[in-house]
C-alpha atoms as a PDB file:
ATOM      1  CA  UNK A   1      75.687   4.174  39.246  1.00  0.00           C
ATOM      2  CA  UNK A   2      76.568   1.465  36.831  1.00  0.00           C
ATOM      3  CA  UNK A   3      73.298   0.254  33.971  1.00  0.00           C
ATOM      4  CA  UNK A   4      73.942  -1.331  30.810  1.00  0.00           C
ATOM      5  CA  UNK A   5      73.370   1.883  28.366  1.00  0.00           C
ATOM      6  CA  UNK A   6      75.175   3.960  30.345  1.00  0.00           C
ATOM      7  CA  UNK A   7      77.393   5.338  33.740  1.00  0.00           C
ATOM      8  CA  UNK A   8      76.452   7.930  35.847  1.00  0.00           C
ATOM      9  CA  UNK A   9      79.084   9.097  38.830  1.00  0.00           C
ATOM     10  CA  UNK A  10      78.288  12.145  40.387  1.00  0.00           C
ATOM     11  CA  UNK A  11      80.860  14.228  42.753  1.00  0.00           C
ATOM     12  CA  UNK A  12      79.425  16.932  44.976  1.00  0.00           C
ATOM     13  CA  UNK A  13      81.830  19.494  47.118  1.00  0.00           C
ATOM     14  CA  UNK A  14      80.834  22.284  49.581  1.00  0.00           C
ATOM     15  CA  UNK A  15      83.062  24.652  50.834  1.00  0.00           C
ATOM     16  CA  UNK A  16      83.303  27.888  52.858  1.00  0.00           C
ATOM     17  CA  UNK A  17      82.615  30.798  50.945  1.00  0.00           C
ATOM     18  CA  UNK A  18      85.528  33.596  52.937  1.00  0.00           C
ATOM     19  CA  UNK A  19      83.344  36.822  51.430  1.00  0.00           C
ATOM     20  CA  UNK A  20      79.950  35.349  52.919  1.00  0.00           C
ATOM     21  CA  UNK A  21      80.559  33.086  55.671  1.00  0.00           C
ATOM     22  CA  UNK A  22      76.824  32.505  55.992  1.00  0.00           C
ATOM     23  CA  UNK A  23      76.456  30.454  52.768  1.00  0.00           C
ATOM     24  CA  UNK A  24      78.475  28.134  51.782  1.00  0.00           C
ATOM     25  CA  UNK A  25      79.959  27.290  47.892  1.00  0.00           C
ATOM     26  CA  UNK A  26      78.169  24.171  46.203  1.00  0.00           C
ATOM     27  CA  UNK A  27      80.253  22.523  43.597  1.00  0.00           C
ATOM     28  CA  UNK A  28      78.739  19.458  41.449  1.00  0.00           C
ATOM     29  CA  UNK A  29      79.919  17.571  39.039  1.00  0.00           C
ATOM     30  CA  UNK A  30      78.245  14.785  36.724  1.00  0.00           C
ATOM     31  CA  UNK A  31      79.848  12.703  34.647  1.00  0.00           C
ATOM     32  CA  UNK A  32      78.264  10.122  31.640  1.00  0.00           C
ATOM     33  CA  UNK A  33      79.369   7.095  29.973  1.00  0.00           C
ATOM     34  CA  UNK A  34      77.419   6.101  27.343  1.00  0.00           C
ATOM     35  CA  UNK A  35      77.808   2.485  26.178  1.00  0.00           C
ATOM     36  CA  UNK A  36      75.536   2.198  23.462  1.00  0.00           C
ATOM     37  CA  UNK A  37      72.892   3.246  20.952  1.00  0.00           C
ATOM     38  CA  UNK A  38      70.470   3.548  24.374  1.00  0.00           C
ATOM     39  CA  UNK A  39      72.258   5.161  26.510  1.00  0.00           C
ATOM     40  CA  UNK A  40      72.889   8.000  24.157  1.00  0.00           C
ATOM     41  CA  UNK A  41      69.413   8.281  22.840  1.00  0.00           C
ATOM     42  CA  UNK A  42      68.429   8.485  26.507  1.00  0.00           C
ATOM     43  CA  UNK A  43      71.093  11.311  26.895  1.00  0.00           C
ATOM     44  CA  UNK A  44      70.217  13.328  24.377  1.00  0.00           C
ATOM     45  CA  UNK A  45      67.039  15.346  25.717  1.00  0.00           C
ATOM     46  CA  UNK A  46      68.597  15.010  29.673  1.00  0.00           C
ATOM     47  CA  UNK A  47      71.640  17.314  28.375  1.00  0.00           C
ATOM     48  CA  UNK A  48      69.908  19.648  26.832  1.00  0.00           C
ATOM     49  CA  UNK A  49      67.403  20.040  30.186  1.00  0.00           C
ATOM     50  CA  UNK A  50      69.236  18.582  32.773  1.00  0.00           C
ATOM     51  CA  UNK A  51      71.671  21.978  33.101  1.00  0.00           C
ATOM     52  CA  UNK A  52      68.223  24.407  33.781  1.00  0.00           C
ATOM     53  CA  UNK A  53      66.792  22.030  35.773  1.00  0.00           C
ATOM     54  CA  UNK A  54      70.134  21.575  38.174  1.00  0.00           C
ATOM     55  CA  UNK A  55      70.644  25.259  38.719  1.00  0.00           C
ATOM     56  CA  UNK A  56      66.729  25.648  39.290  1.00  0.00           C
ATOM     57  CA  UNK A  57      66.755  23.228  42.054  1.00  0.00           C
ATOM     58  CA  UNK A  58      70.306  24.371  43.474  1.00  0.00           C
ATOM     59  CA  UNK A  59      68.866  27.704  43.547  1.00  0.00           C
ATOM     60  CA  UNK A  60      66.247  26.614  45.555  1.00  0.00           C
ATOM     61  CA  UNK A  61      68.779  25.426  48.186  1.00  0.00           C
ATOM     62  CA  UNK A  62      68.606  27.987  51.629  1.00  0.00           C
END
């Protein structure tokens, strides 16, 4: 996702999990630009949460 403070691109993977083959392995990745002032101020409070708040909802995943 392209915006004019900043780019987002995010990259998700699942694969098999061969010691519990009834869950699968979630892998995701996000990745930032910042292109100005903006964008980083905006940035600054999501990476501080935006880790807890991931693994919260991925945890929630059945």
């Amino acid at each position: 996702m392209k915006d004019s403070h900043l780019d987002v691109c995010i990259c998700v993977r699942i694969t098999e999990n061969t010691s519990n083959p009834s869950k699968n392995i979630l892998y995701l990745v996000a990745s930032v630009r910042n292109h100005n002032f903006w964008g980083r101020l905006y940035m600054l409070p999501v990476s501080i949460l935006h880790p807890f708040i991931a693994h919260k909802l991925v945890d929630n995943i059945d």
